[in-house]
PDB file of N, CA and C in Angstrom:
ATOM      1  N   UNK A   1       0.848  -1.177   0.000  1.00  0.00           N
ATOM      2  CA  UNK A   1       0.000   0.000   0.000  1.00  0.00           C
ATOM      3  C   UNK A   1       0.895   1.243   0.000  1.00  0.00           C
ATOM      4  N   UNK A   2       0.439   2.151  -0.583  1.00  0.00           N
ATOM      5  CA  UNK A   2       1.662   3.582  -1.247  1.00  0.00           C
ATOM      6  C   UNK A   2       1.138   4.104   0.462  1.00  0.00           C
ATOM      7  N   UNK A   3       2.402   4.981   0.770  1.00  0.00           N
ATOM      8  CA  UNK A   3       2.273   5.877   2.070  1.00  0.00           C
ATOM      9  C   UNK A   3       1.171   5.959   2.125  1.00  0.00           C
ATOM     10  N   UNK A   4       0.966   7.369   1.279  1.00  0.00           N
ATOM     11  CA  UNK A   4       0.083   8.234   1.421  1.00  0.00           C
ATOM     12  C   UNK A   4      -1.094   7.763   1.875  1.00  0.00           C
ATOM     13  N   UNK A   5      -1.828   6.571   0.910  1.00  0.00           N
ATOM     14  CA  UNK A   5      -2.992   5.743   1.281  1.00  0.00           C
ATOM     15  C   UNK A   5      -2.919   5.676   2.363  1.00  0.00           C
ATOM     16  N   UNK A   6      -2.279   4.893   3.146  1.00  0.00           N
ATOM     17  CA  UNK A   6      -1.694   4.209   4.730  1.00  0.00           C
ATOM     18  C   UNK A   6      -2.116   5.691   5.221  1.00  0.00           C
ATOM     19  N   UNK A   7      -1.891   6.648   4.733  1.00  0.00           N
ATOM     20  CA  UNK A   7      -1.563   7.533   6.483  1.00  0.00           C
ATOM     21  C   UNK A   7      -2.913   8.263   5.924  1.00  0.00           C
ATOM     22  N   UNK A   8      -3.762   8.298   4.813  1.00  0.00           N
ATOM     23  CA  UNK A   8      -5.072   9.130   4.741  1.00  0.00           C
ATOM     24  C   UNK A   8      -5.962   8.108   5.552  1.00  0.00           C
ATOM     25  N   UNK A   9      -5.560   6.432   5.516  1.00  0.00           N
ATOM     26  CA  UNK A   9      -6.669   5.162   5.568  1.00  0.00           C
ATOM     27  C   UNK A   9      -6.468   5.696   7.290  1.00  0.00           C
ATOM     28  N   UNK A  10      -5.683   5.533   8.020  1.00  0.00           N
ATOM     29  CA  UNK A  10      -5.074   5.813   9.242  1.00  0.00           C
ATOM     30  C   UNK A  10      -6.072   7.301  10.195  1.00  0.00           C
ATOM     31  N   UNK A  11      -5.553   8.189   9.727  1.00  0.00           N
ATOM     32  CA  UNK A  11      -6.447   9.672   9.892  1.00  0.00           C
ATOM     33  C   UNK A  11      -7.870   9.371   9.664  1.00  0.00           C
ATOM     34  N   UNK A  12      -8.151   8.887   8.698  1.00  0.00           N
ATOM     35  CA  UNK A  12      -9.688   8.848   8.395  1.00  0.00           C
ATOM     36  C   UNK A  12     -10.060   7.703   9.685  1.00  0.00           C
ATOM     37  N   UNK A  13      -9.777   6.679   9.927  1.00  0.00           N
ATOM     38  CA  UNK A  13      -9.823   5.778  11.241  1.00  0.00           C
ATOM     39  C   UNK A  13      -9.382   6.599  12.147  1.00  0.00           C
ATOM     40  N   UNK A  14      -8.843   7.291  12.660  1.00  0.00           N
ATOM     41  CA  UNK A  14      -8.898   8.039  13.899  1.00  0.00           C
ATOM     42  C   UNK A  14      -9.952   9.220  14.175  1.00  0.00           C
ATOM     43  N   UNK A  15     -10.336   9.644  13.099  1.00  0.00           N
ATOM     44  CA  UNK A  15     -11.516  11.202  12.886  1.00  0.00           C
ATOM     45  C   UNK A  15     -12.485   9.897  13.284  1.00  0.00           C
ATOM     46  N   UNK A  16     -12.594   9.425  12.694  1.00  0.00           N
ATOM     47  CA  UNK A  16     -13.904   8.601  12.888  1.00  0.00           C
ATOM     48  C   UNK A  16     -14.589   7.854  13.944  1.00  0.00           C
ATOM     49  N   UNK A  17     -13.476   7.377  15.042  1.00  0.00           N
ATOM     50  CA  UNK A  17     -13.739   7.906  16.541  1.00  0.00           C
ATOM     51  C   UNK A  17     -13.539   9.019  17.538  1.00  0.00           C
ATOM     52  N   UNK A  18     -13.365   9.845  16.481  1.00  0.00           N
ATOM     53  CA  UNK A  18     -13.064  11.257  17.443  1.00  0.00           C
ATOM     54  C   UNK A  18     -12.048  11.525  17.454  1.00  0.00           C
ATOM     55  N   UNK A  19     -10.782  11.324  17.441  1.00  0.00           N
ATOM     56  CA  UNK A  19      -9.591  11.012  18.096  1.00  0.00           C
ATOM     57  C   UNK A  19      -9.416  12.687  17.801  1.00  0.00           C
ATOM     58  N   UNK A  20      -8.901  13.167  18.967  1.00  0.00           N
ATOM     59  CA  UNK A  20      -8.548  14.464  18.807  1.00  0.00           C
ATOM     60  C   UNK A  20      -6.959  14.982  18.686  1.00  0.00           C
ATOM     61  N   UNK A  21      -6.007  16.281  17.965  1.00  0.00           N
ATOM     62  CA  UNK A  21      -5.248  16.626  17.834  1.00  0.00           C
ATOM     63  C   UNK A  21      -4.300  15.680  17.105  1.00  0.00           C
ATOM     64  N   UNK A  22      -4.446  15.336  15.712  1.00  0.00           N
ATOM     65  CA  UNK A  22      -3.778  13.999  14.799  1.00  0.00           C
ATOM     66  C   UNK A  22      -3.269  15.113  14.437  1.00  0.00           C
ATOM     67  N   UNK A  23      -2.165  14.648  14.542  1.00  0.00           N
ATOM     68  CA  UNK A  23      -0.407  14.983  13.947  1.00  0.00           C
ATOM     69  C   UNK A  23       0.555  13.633  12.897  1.00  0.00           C
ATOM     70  N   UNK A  24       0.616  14.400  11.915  1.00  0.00           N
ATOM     71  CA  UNK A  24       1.170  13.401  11.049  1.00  0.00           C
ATOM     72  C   UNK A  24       2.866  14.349  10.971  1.00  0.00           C
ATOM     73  N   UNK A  25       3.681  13.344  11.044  1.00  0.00           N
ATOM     74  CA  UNK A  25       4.924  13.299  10.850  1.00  0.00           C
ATOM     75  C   UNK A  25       5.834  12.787   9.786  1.00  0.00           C
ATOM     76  N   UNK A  26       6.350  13.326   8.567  1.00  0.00           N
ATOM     77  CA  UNK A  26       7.257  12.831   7.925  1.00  0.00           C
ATOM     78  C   UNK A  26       8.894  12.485   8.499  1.00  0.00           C
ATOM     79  N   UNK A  27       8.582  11.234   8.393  1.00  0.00           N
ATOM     80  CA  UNK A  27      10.082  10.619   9.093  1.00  0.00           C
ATOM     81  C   UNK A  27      11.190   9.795   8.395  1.00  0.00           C
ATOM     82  N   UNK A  28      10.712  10.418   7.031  1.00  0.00           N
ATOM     83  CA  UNK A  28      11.622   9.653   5.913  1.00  0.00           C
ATOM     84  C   UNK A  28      12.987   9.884   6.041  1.00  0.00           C
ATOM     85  N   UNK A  29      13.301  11.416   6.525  1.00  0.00           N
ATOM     86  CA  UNK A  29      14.799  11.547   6.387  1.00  0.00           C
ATOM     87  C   UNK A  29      15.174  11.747   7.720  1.00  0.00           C
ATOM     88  N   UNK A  30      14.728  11.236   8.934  1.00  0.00           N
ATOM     89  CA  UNK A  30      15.197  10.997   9.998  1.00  0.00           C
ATOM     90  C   UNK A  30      14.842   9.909  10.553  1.00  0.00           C
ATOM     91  N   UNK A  31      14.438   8.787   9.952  1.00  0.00           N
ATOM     92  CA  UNK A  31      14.953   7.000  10.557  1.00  0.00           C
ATOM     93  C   UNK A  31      14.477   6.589   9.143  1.00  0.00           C
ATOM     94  N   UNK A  32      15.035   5.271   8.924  1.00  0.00           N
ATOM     95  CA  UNK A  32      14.763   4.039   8.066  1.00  0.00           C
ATOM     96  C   UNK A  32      13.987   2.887   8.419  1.00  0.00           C
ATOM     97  N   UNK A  33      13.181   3.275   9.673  1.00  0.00           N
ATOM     98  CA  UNK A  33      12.440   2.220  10.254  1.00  0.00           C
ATOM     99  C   UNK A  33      11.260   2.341   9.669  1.00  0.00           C
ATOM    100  N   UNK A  34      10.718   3.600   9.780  1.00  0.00           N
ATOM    101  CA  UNK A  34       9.377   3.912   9.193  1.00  0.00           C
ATOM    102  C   UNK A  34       9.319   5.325   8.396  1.00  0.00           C
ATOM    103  N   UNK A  35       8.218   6.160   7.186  1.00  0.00           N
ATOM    104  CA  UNK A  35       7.889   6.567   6.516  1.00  0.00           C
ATOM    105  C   UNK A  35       6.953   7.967   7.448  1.00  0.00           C
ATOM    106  N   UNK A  36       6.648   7.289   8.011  1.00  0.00           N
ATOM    107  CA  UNK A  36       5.024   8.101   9.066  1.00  0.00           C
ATOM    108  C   UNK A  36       4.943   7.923  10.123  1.00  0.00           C
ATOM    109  N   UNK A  37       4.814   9.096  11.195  1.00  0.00           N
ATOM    110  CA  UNK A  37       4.367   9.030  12.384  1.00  0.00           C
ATOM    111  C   UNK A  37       3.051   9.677  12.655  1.00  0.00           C
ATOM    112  N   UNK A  38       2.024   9.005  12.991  1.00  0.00           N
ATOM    113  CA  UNK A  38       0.536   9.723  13.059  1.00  0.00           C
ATOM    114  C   UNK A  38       0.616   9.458  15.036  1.00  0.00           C
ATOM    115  N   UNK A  39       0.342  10.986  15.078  1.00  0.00           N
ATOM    116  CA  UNK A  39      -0.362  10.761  16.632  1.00  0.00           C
ATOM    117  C   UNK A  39      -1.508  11.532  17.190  1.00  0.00           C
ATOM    118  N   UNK A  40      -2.251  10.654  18.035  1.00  0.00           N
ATOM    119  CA  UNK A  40      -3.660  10.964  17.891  1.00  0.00           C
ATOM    120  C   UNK A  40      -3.907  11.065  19.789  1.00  0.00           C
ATOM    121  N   UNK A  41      -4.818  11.732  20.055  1.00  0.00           N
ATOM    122  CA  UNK A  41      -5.001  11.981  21.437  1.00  0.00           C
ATOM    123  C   UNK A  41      -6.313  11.413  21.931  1.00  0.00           C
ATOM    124  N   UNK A  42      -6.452  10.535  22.664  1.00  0.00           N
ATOM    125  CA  UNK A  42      -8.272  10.230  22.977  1.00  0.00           C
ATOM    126  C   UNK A  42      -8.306  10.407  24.586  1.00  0.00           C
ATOM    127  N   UNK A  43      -9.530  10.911  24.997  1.00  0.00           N
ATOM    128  CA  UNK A  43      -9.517  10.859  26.201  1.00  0.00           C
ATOM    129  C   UNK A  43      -9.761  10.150  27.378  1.00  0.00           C
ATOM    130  N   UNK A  44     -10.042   8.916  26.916  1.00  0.00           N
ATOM    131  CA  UNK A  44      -9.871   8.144  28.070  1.00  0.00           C
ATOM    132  C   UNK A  44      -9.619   6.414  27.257  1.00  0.00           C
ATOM    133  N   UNK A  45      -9.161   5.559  28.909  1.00  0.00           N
ATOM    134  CA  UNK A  45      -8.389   4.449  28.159  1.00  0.00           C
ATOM    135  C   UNK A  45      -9.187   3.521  27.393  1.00  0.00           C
ATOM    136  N   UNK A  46     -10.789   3.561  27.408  1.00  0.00           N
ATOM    137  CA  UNK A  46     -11.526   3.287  26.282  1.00  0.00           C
ATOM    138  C   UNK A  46     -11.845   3.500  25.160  1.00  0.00           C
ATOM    139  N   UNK A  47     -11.424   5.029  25.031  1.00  0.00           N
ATOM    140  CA  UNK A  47     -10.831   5.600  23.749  1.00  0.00           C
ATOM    141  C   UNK A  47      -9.875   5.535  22.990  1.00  0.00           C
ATOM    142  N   UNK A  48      -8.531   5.359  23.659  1.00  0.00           N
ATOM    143  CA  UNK A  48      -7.267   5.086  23.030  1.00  0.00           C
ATOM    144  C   UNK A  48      -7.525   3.642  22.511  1.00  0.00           C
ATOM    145  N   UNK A  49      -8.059   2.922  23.232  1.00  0.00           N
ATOM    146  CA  UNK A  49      -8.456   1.459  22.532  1.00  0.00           C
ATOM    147  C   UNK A  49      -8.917   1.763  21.386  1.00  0.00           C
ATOM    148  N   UNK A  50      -9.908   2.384  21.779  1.00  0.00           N
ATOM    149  CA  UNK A  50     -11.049   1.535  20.264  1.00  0.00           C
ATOM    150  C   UNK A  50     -10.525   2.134  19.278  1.00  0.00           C
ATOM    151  N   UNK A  51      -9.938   3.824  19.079  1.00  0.00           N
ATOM    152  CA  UNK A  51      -9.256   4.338  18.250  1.00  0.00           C
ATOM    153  C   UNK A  51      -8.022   3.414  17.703  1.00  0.00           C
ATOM    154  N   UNK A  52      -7.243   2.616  18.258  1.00  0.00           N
ATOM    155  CA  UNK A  52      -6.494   1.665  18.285  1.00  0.00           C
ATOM    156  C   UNK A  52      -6.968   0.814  17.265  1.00  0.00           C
ATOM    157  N   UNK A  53      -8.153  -0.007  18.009  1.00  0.00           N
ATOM    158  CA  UNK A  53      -8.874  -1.261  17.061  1.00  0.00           C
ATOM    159  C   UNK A  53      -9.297  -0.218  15.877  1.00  0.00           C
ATOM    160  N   UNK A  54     -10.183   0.856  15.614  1.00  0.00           N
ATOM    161  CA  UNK A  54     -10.013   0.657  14.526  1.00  0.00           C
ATOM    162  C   UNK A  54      -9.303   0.866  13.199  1.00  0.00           C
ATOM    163  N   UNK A  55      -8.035   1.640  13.818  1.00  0.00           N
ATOM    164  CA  UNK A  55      -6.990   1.583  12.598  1.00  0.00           C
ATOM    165  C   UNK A  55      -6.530   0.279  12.365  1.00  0.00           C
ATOM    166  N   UNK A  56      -6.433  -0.403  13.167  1.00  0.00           N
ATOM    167  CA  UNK A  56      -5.955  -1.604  12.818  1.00  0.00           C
ATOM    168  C   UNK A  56      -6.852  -2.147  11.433  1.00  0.00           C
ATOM    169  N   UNK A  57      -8.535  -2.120  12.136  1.00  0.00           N
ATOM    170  CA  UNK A  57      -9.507  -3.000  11.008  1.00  0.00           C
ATOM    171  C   UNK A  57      -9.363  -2.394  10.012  1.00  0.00           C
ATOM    172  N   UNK A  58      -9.119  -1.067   9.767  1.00  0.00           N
ATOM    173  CA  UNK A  58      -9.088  -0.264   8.597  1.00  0.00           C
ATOM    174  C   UNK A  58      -8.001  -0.473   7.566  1.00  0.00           C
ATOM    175  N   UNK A  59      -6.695  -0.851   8.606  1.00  0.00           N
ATOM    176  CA  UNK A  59      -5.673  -1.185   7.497  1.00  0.00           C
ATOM    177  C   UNK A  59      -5.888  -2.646   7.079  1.00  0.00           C
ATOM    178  N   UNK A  60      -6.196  -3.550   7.918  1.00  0.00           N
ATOM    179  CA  UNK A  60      -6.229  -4.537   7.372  1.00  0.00           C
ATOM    180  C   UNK A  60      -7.560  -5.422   6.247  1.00  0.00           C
ATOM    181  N   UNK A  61      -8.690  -4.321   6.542  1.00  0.00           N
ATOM    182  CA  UNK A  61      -9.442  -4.499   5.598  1.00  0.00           C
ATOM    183  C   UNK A  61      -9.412  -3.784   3.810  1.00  0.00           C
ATOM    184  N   UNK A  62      -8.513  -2.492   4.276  1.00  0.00           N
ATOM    185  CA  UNK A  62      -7.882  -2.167   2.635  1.00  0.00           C
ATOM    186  C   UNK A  62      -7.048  -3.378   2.552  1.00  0.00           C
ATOM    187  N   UNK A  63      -6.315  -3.992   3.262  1.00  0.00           N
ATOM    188  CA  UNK A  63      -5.205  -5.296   2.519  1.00  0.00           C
ATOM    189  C   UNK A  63      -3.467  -5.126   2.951  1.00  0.00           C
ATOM    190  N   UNK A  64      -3.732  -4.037   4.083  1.00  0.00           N
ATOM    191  CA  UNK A  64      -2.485  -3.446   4.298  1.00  0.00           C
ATOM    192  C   UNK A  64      -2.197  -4.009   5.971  1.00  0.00           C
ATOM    193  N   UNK A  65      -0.808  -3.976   6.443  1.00  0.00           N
ATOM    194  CA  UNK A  65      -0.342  -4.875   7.172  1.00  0.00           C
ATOM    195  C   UNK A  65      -0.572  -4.139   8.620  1.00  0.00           C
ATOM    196  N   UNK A  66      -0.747  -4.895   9.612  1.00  0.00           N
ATOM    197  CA  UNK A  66      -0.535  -4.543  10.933  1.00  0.00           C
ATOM    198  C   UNK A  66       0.483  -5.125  11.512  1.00  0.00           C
ATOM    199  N   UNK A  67       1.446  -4.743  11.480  1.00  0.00           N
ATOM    200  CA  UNK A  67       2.906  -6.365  12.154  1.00  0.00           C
ATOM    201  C   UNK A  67       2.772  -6.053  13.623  1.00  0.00           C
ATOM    202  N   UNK A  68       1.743  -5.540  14.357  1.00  0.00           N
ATOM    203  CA  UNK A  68       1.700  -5.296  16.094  1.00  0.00           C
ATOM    204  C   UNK A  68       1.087  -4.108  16.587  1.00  0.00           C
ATOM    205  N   UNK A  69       0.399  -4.607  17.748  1.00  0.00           N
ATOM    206  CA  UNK A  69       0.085  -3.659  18.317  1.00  0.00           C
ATOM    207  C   UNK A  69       0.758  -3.882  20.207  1.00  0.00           C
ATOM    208  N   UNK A  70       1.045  -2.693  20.455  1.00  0.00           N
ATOM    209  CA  UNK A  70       1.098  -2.565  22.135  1.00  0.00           C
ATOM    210  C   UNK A  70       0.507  -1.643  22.940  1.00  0.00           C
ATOM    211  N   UNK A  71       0.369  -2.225  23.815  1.00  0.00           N
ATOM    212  CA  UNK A  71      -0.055  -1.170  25.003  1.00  0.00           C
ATOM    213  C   UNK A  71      -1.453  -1.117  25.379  1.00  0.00           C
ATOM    214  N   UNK A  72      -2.111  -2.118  24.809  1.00  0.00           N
ATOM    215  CA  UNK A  72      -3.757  -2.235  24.588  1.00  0.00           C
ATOM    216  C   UNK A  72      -3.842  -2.207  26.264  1.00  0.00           C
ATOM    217  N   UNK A  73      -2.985  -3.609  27.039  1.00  0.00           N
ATOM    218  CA  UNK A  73      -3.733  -4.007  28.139  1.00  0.00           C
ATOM    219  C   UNK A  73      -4.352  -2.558  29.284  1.00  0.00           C
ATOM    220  N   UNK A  74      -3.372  -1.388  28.938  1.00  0.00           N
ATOM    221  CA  UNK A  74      -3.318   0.094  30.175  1.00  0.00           C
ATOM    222  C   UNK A  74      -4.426   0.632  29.466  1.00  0.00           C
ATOM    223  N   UNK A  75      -4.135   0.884  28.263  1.00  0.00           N
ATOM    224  CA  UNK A  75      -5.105   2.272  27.450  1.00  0.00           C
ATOM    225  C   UNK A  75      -4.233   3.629  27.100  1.00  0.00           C
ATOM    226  N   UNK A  76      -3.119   3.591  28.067  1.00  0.00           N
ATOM    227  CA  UNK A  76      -2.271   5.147  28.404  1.00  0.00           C
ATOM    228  C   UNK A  76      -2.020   5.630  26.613  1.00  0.00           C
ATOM    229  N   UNK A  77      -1.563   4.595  26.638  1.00  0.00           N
ATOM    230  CA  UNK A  77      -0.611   4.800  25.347  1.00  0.00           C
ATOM    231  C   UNK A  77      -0.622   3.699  24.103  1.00  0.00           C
ATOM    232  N   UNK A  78      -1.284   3.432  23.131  1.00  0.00           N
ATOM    233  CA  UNK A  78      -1.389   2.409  22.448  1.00  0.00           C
ATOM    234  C   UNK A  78      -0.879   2.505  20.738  1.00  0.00           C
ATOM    235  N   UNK A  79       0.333   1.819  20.528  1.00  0.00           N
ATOM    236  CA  UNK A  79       1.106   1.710  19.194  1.00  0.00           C
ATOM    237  C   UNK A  79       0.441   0.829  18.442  1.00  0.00           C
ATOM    238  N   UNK A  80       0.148   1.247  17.112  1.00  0.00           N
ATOM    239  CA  UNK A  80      -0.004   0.344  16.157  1.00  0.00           C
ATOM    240  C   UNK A  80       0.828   0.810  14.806  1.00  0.00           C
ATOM    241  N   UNK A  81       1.719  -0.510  14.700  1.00  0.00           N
ATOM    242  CA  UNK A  81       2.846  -1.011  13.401  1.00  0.00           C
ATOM    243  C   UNK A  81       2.375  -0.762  13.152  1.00  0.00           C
ATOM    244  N   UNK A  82       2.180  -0.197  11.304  1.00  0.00           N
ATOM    245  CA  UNK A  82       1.778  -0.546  10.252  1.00  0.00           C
ATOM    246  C   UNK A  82       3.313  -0.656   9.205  1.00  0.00           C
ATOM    247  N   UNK A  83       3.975  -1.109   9.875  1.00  0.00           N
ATOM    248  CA  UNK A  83       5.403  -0.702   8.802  1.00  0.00           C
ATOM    249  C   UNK A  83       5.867   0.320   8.369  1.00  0.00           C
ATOM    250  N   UNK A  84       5.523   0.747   7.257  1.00  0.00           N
ATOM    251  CA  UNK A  84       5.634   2.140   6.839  1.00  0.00           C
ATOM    252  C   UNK A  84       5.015   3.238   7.701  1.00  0.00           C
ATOM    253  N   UNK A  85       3.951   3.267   8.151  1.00  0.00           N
ATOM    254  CA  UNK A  85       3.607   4.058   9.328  1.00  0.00           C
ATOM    255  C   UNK A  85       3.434   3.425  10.815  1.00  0.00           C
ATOM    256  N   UNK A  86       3.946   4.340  11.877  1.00  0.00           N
ATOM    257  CA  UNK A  86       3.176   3.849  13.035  1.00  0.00           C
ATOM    258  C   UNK A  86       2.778   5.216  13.585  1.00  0.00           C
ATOM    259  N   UNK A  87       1.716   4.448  14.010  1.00  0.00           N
ATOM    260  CA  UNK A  87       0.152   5.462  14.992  1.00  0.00           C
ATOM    261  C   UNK A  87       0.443   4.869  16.576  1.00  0.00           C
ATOM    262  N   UNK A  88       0.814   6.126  17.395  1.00  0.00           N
ATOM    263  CA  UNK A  88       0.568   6.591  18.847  1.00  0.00           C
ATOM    264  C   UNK A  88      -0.411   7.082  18.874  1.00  0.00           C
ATOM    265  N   UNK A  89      -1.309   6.388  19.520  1.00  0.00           N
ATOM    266  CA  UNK A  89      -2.690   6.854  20.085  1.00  0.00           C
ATOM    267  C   UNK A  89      -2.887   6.763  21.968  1.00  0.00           C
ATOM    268  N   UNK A  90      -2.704   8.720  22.319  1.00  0.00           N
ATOM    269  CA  UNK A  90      -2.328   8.543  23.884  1.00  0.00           C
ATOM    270  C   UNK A  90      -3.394   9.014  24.432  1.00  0.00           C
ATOM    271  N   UNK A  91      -3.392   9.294  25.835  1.00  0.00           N
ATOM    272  CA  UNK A  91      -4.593  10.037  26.696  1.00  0.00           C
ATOM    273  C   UNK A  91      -3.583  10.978  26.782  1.00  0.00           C
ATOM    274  N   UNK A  92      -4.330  12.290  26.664  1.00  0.00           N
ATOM    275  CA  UNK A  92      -3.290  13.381  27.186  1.00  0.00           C
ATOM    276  C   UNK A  92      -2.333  14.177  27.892  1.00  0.00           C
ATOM    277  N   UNK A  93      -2.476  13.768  29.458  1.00  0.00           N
ATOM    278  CA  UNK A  93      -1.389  13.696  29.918  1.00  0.00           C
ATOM    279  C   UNK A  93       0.163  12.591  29.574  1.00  0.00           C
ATOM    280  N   UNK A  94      -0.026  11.454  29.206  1.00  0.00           N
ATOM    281  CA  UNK A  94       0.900  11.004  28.730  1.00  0.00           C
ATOM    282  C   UNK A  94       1.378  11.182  27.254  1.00  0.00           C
ATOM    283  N   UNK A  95       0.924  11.901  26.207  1.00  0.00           N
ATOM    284  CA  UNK A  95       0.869  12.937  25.003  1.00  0.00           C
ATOM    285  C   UNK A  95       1.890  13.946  25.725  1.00  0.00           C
ATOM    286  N   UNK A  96       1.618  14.611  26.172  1.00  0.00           N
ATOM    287  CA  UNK A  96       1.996  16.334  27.043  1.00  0.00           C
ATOM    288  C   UNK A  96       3.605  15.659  27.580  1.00  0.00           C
ATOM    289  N   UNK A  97       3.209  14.621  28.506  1.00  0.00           N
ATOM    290  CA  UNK A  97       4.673  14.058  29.020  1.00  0.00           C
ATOM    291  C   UNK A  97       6.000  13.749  27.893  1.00  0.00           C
ATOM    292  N   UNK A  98       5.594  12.723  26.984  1.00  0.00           N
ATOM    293  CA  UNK A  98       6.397  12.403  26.089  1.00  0.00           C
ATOM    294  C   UNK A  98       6.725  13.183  24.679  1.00  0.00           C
ATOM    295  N   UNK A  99       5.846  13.938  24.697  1.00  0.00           N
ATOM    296  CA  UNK A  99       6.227  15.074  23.150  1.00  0.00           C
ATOM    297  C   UNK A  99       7.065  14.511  22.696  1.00  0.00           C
ATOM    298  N   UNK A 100       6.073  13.322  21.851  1.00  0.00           N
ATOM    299  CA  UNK A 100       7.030  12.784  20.368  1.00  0.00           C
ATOM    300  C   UNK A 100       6.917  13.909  19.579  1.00  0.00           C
ATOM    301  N   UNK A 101       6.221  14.822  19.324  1.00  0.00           N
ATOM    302  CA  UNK A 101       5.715  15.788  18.116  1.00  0.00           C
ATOM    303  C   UNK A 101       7.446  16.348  18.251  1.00  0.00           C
ATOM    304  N   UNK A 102       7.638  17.049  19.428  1.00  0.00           N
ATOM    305  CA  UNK A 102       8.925  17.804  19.454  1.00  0.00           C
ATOM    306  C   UNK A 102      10.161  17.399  19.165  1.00  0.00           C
ATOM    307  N   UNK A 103       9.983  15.723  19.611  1.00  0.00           N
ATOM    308  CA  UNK A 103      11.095  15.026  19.501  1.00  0.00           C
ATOM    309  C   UNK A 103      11.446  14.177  17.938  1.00  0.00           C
ATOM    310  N   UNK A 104      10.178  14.713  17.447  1.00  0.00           N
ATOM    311  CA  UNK A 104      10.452  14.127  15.820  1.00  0.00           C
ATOM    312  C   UNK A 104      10.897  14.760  14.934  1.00  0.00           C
ATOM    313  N   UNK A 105      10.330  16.180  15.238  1.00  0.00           N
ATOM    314  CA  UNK A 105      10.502  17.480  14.576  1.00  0.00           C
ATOM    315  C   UNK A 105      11.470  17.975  14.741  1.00  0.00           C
ATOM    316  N   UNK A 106      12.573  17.754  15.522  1.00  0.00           N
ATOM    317  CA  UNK A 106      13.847  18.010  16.084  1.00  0.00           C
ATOM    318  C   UNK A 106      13.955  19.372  16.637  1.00  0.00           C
ATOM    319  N   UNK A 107      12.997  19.835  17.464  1.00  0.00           N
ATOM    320  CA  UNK A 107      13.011  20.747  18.458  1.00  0.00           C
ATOM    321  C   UNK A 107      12.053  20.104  20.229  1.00  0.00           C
ATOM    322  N   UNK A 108      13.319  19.243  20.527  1.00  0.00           N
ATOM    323  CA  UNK A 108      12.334  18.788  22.095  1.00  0.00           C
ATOM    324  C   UNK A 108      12.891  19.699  23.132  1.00  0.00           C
ATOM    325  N   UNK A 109      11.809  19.692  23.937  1.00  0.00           N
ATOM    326  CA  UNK A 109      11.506  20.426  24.724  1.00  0.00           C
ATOM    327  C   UNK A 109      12.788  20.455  25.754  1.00  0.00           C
ATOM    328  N   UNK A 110      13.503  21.188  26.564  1.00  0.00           N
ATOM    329  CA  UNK A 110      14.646  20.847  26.705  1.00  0.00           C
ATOM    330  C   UNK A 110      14.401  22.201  28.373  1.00  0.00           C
ATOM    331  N   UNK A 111      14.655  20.960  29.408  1.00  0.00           N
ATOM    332  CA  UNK A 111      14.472  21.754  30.987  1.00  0.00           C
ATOM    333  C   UNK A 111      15.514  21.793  31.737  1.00  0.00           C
ATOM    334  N   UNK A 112      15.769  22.859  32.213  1.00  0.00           N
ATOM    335  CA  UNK A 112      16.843  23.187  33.211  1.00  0.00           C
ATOM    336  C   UNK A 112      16.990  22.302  34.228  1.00  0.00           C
ATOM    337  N   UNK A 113      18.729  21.622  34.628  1.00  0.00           N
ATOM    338  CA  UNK A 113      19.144  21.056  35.091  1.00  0.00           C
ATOM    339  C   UNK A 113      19.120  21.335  36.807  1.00  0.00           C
ATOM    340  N   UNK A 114      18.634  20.662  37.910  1.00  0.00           N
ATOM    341  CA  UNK A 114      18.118  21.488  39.705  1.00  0.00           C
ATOM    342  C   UNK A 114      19.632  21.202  39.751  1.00  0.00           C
ATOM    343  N   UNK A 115      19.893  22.619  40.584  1.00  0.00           N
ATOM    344  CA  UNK A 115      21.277  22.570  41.417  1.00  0.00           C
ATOM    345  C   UNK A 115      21.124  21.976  42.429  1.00  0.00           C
ATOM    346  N   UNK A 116      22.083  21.451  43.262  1.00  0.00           N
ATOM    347  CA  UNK A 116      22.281  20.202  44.254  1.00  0.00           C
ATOM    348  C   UNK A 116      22.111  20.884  45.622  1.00  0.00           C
TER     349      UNK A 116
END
């Protein structure tokens, strides 16, 4: 499946449970692991699920691969492979904590060191 498909099939499965503040990331010229980073915010750990399940059904009913998902059992934080793309789907305080957005984009957030 061409990117692009993958990461419109992806977005359109996250709008479609709500998923709020989707951020798509081009990560072609900063890793060789993956193509796309989509991250999506839901607000609670029944949300990050199902937003979860249904990118998954979505890619795999166009014909396109899921090689894993983690993090289902909490809700906090839930990854889904798709190879060429992977989707972080968080609850917002753990979003706010980890700022992949900053850390992909190559401006992370960067806090002063406590004197002793």
């Amino acid at each position: 499946m061409h990117i692009r498909t993958l990461e419109r099939l992806v977005v359109t499965a996250l709008e479609d449970i709500k998923g709020k503040d989707i951020v798509v990331i081009n990560t072609r010229k900063l890793s060789d692991l993956f193509a796309r980073l989509v991250i999506a915010t839901g607000d609670s750990s029944r949300q990050v699920r199902a937003l979860a399940r249904n990118v998954e059904e979505k890619v795999r009913e166009a014909g396109g691969t899921v090689l894993g998902i983690e993090g289902e059992e909490v809700g906090e934080w839930v990854l889904v492979d798709c190879g060429e793309l992977v989707c972080h789907v968080m609850q917002p305080k753990v979003r706010a904590y980890y700022d992949l957005e900053s850390l992909w984009q190559g401006n992370p957030k960067r806090t002063a060191a406590r004197a002793p």
